[in-house]
N, C-alpha and C. Protein backbone atom coordinates (compact mmCIF):
# COMPACT_ATOMS: atom_id res chain seq x y z
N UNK A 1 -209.24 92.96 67.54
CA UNK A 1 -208.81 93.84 66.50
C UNK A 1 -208.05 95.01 67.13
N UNK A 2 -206.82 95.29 66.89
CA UNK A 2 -206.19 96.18 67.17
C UNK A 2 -206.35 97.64 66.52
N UNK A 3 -206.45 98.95 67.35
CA UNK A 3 -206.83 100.15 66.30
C UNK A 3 -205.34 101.03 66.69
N UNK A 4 -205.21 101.72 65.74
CA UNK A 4 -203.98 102.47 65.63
C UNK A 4 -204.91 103.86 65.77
N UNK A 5 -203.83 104.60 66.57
CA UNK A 5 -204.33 105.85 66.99
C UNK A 5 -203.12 107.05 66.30
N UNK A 6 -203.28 107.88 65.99
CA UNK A 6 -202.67 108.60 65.38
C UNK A 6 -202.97 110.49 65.74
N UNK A 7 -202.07 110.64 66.64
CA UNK A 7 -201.58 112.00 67.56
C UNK A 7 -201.01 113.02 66.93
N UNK A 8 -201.44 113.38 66.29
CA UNK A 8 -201.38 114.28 65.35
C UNK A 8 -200.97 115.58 65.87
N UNK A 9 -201.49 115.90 67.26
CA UNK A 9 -200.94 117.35 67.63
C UNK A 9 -200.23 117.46 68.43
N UNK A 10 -199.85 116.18 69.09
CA UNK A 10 -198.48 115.29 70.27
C UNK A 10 -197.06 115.74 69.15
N UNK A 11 -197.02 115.14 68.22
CA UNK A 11 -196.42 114.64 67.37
C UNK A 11 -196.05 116.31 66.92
N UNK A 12 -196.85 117.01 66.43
CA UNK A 12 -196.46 118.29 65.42
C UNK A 12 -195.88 119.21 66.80
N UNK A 13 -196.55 118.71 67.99
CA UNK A 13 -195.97 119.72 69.15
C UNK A 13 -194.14 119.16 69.17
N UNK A 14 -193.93 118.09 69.14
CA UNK A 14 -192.82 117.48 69.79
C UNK A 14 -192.10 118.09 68.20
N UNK A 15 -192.50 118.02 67.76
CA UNK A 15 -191.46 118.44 65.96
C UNK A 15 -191.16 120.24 65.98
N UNK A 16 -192.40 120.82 66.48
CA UNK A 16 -191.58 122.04 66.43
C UNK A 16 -190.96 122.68 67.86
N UNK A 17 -191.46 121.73 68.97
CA UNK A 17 -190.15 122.14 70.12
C UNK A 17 -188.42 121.60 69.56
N UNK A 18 -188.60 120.53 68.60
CA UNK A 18 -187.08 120.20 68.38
C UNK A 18 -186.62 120.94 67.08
N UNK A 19 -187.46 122.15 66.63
CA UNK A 19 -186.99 122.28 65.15
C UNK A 19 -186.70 124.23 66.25
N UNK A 20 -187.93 123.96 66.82
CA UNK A 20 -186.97 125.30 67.67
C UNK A 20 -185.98 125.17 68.32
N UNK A 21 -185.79 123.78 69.32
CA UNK A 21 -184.37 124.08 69.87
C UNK A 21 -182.95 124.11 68.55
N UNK A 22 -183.03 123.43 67.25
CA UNK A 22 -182.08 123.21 65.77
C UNK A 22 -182.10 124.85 66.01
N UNK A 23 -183.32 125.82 65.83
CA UNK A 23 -182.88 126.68 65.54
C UNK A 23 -182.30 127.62 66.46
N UNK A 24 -182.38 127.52 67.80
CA UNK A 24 -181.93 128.20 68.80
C UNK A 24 -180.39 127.62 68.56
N UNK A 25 -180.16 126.89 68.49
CA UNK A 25 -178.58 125.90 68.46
C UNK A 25 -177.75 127.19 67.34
N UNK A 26 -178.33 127.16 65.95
CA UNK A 26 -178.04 127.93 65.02
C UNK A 26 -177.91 129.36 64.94
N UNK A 27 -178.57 130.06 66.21
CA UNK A 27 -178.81 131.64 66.01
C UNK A 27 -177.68 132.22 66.90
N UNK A 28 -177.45 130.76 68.00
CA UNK A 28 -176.26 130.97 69.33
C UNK A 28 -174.66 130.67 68.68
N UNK A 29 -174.47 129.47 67.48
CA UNK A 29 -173.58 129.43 67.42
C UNK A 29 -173.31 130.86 66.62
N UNK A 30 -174.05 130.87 65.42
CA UNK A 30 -173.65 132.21 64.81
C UNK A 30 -173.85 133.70 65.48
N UNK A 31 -174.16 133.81 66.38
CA UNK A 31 -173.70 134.93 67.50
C UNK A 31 -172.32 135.03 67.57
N UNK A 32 -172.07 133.45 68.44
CA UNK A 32 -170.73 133.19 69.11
C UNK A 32 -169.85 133.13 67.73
N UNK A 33 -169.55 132.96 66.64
CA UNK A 33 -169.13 132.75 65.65
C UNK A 33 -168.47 134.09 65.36
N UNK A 34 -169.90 135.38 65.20
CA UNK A 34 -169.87 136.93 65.15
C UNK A 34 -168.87 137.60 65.68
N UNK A 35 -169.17 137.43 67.37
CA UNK A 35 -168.27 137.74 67.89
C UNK A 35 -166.68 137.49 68.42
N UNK A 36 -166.42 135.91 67.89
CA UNK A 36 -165.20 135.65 67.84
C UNK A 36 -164.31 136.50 66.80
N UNK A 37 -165.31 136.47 65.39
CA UNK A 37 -164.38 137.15 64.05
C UNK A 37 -164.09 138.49 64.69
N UNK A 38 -164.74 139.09 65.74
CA UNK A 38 -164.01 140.64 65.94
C UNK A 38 -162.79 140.63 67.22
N UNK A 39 -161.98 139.49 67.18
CA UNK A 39 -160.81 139.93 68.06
C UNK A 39 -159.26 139.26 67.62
N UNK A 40 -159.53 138.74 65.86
CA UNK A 40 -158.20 138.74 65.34
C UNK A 40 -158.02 140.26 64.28
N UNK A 41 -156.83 140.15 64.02
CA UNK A 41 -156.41 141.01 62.82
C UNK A 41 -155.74 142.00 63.32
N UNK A 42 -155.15 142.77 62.37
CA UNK A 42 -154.24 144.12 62.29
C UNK A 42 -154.82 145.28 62.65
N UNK A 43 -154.80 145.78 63.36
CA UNK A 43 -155.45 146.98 63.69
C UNK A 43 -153.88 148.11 64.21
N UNK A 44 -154.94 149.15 63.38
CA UNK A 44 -154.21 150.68 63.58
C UNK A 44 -155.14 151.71 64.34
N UNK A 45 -153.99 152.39 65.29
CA UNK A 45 -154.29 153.26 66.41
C UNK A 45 -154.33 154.16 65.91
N UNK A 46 -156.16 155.52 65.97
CA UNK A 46 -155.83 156.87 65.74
C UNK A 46 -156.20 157.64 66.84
N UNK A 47 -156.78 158.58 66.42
CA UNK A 47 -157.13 159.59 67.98
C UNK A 47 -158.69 160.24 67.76
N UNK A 48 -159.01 159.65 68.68
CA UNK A 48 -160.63 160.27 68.50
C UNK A 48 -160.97 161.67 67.67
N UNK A 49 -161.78 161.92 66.95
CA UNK A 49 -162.24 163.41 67.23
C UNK A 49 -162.51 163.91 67.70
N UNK A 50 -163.18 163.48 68.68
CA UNK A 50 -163.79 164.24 70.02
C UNK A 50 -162.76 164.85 70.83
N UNK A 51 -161.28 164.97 70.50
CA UNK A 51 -160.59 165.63 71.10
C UNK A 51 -160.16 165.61 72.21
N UNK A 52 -160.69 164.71 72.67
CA UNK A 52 -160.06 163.99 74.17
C UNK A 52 -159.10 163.43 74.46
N UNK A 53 -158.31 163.00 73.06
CA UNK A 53 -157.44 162.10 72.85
C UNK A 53 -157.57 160.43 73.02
N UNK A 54 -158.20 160.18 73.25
CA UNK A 54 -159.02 158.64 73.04
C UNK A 54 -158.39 158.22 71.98
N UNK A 55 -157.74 157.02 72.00
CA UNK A 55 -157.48 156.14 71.20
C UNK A 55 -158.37 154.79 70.70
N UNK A 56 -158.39 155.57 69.14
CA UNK A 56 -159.24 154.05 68.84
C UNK A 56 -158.25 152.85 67.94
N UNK A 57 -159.02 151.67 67.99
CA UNK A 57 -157.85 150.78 67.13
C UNK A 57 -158.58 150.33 66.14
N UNK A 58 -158.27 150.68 64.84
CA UNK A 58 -159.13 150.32 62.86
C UNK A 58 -158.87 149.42 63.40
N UNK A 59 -159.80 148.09 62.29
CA UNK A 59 -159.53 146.97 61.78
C UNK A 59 -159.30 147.47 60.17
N UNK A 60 -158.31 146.36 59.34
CA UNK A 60 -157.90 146.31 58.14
C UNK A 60 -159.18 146.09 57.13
N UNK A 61 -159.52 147.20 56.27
CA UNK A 61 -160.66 147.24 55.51
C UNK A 61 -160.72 145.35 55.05
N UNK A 62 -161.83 145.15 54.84
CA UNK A 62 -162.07 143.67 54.74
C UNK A 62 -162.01 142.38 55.56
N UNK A 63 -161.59 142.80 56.99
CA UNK A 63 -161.64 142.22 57.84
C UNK A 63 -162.20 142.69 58.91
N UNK A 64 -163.19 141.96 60.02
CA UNK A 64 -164.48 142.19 60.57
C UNK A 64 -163.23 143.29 61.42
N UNK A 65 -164.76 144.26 62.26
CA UNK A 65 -164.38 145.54 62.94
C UNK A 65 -163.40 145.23 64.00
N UNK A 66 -162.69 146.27 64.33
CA UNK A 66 -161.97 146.02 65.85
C UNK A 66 -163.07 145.91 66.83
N UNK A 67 -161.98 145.28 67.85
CA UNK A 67 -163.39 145.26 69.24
C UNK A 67 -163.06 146.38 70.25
N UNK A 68 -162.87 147.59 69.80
CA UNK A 68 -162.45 148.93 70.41
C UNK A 68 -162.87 148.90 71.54
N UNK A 69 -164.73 149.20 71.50
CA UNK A 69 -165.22 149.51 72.95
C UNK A 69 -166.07 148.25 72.75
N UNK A 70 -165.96 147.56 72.55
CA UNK A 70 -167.10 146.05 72.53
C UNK A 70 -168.19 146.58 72.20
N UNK A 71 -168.51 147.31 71.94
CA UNK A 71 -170.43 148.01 71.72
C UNK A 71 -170.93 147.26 70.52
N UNK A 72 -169.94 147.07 69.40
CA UNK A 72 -170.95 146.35 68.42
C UNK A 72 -171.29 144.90 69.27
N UNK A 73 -169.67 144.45 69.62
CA UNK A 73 -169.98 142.56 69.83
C UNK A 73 -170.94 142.62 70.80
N UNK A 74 -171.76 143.67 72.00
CA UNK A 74 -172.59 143.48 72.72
C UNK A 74 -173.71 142.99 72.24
N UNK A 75 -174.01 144.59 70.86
CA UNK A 75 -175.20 144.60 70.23
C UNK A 75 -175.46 143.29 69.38
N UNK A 76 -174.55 142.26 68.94
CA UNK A 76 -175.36 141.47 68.43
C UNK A 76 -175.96 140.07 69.01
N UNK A 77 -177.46 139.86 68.22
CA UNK A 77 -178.11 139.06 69.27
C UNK A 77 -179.05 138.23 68.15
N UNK A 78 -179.81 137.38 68.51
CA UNK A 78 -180.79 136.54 67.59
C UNK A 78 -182.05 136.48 68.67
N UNK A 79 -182.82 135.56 67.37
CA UNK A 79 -183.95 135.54 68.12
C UNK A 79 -184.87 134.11 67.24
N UNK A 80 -185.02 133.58 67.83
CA UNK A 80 -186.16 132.50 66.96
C UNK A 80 -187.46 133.02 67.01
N UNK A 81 -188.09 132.95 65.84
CA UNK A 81 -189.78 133.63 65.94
C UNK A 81 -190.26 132.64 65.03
N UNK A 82 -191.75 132.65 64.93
CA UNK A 82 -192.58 131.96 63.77
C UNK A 82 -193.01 132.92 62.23
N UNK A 83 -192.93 132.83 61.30
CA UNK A 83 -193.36 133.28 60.35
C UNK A 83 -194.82 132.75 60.30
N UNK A 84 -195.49 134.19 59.21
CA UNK A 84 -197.00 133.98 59.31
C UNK A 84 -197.48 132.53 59.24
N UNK A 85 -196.57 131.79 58.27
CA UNK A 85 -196.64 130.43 57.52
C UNK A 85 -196.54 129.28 58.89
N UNK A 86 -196.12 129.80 60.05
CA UNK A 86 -195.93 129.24 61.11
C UNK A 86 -194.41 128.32 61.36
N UNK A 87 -193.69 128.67 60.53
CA UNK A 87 -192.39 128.22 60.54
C UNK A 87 -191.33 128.94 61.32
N UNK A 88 -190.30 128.02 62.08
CA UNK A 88 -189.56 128.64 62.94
C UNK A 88 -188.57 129.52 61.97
N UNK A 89 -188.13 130.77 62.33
CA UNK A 89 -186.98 131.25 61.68
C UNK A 89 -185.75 131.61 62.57
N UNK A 90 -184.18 131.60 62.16
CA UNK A 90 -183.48 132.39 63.10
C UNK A 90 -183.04 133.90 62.81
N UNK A 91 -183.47 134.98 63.59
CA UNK A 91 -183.05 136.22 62.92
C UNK A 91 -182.01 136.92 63.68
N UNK A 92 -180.66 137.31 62.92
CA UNK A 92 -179.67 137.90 63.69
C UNK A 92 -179.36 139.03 63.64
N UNK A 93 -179.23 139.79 64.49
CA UNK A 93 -179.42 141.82 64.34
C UNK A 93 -178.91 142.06 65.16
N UNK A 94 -178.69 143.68 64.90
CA UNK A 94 -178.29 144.13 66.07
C UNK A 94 -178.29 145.44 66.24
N UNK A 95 -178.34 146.10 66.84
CA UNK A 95 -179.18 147.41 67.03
C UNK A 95 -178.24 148.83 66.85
N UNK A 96 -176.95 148.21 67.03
CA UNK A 96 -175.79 149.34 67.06
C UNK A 96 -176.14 150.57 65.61
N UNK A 97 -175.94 151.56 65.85
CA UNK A 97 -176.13 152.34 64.85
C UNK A 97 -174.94 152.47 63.87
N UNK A 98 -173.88 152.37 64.12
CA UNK A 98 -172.73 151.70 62.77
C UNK A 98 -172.18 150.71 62.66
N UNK A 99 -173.45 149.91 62.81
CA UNK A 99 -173.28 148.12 62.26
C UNK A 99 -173.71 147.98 60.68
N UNK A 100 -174.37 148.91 60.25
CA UNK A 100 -174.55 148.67 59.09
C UNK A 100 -172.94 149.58 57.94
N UNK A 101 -172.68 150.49 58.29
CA UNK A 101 -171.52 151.29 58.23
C UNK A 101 -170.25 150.14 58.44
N UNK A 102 -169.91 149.70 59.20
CA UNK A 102 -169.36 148.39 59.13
C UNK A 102 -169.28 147.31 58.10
N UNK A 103 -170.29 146.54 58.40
CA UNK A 103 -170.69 145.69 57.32
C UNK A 103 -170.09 146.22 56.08
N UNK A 104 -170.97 147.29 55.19
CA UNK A 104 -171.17 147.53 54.09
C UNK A 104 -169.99 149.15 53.47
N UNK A 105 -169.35 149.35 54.67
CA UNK A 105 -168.82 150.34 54.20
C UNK A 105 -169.63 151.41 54.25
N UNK A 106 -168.97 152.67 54.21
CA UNK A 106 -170.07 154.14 54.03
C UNK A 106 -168.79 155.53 53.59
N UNK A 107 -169.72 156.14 53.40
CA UNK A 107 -168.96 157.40 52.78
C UNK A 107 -169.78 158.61 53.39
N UNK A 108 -170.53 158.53 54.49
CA UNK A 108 -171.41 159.25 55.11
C UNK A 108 -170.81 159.41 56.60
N UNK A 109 -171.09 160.33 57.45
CA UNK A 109 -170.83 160.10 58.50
C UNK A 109 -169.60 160.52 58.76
N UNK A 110 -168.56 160.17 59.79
CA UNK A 110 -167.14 160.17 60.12
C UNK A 110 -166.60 159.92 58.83
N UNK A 111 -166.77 160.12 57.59
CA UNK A 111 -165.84 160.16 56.79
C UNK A 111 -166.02 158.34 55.95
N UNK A 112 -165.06 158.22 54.79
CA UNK A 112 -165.20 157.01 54.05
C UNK A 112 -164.79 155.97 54.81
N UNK A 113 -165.68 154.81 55.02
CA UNK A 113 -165.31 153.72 55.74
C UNK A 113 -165.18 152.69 54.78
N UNK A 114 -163.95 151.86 54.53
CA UNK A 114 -164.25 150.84 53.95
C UNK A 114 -165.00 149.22 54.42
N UNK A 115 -165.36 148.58 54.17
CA UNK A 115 -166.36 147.61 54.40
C UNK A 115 -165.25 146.35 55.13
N UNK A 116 -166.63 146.26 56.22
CA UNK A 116 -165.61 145.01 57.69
C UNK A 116 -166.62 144.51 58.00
N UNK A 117 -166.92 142.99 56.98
CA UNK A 117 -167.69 141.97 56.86
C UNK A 117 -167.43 141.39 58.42
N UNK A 118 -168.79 141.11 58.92
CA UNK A 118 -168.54 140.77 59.91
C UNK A 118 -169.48 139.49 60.30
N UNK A 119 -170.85 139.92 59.80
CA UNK A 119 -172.17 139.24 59.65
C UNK A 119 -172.29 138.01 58.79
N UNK A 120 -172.52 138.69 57.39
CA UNK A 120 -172.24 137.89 56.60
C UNK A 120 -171.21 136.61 56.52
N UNK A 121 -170.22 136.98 56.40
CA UNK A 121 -169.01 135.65 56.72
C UNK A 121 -169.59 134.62 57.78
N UNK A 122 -170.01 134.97 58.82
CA UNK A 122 -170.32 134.12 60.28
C UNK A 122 -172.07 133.46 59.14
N UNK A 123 -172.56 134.00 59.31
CA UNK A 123 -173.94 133.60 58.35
C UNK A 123 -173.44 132.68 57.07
N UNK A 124 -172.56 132.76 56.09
CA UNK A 124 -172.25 131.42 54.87
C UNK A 124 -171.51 130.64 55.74
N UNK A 125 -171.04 130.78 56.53
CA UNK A 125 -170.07 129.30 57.49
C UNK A 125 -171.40 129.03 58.25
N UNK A 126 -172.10 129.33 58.64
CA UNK A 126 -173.45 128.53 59.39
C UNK A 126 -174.66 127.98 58.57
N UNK A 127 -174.56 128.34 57.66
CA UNK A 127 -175.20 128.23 56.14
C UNK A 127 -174.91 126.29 56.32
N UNK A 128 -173.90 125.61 56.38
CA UNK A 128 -173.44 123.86 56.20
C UNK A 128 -174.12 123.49 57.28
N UNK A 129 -173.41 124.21 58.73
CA UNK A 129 -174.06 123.81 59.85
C UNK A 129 -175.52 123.09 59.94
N UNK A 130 -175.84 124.24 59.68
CA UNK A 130 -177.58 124.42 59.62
C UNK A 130 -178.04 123.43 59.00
N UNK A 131 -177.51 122.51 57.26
CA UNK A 131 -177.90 122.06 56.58
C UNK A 131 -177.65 120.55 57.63
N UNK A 132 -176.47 120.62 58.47
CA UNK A 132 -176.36 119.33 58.48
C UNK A 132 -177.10 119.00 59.70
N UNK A 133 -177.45 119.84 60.72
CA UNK A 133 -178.37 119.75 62.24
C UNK A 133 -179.85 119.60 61.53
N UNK A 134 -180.51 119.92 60.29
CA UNK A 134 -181.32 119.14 59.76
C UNK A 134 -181.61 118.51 59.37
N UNK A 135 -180.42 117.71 58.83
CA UNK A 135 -180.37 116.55 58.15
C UNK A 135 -180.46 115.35 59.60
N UNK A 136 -179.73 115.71 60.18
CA UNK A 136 -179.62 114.71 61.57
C UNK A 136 -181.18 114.89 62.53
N UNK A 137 -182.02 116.09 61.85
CA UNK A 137 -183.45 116.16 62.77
C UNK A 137 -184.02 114.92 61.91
N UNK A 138 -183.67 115.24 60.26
CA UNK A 138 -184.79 114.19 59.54
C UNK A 138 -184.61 112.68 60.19
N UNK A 139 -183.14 112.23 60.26
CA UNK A 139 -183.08 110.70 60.65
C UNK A 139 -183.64 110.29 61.76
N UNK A 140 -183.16 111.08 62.58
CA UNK A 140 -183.25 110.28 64.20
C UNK A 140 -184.75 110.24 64.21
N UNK A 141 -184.97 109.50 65.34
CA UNK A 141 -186.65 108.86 65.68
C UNK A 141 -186.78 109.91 66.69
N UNK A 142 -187.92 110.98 66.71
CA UNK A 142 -188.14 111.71 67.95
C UNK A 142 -190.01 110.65 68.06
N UNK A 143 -189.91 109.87 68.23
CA UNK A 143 -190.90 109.19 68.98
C UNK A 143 -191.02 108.83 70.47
């Protein structure tokens, strides 16, 4: 009589090392994605305030920031973690203090900024990605 054995914690180990590497795949391309959108477009030269004469270069309201001093494209980064629920997530941030001023526009600060989607855009184009590197986890045999 043959008995079937059934590995239950082999099996759930090997599913979430490959659902973490899907999501490591996903947090790197949309990094790299991030920081590509900040080195096309029209940009205009003004002069610092700081009075030094420093030249900075706008990006065109609605199109992601210039890459002036690279400080935002440094700051952004991901991270895979588990939720309480124990599910992998990918989270993308970044620490710069006018990344959100960017993004969303502001009227605070240096004066009215209009909004230079930068995040978002890279996040709905990885939005398919994502759908389809799971779809290809469900088929294949990780046995």
């Amino acid at each position: 009589m043959a008995k079937l054995h059934w590995f239950a914690k082999e099996v759930m180990k090997n599913i979430d090392v490959r659902t973490k590497t899907v999501m490591d795949r996903i947090g790197r391309e949309t990094v790299e994605d991030i920081k590509k959108s900040m080195v096309a477009g029209d940009f205009k030269p003004w002069k610092s305030k700081k009075g030094d004469g420093t030249i900075h270069w706008s990006s065109q309201p609605d199109t992601p920031p210039a890459p002036d001093t690279k400080d935002l494209q440094k700051s952004i980064k991901y991270e895979v973690s588990k939720n309480e629920n124990g599910t992998n997530n990918v989270i993308i941030y970044t620490d710069s203090i006018y990344s959100r001023s960017m993004e969303f526009g502001t009227n605070k600060g240096w004066g009215p900024v209009a909004p230079r989607p930068y995040m978002r855009p890279a996040i709905e184009k990885i939005k398919l990605k994502a759908l389809k590197y799971v779809e290809l986890f469900k088929v294949r045999d990780y046995s």
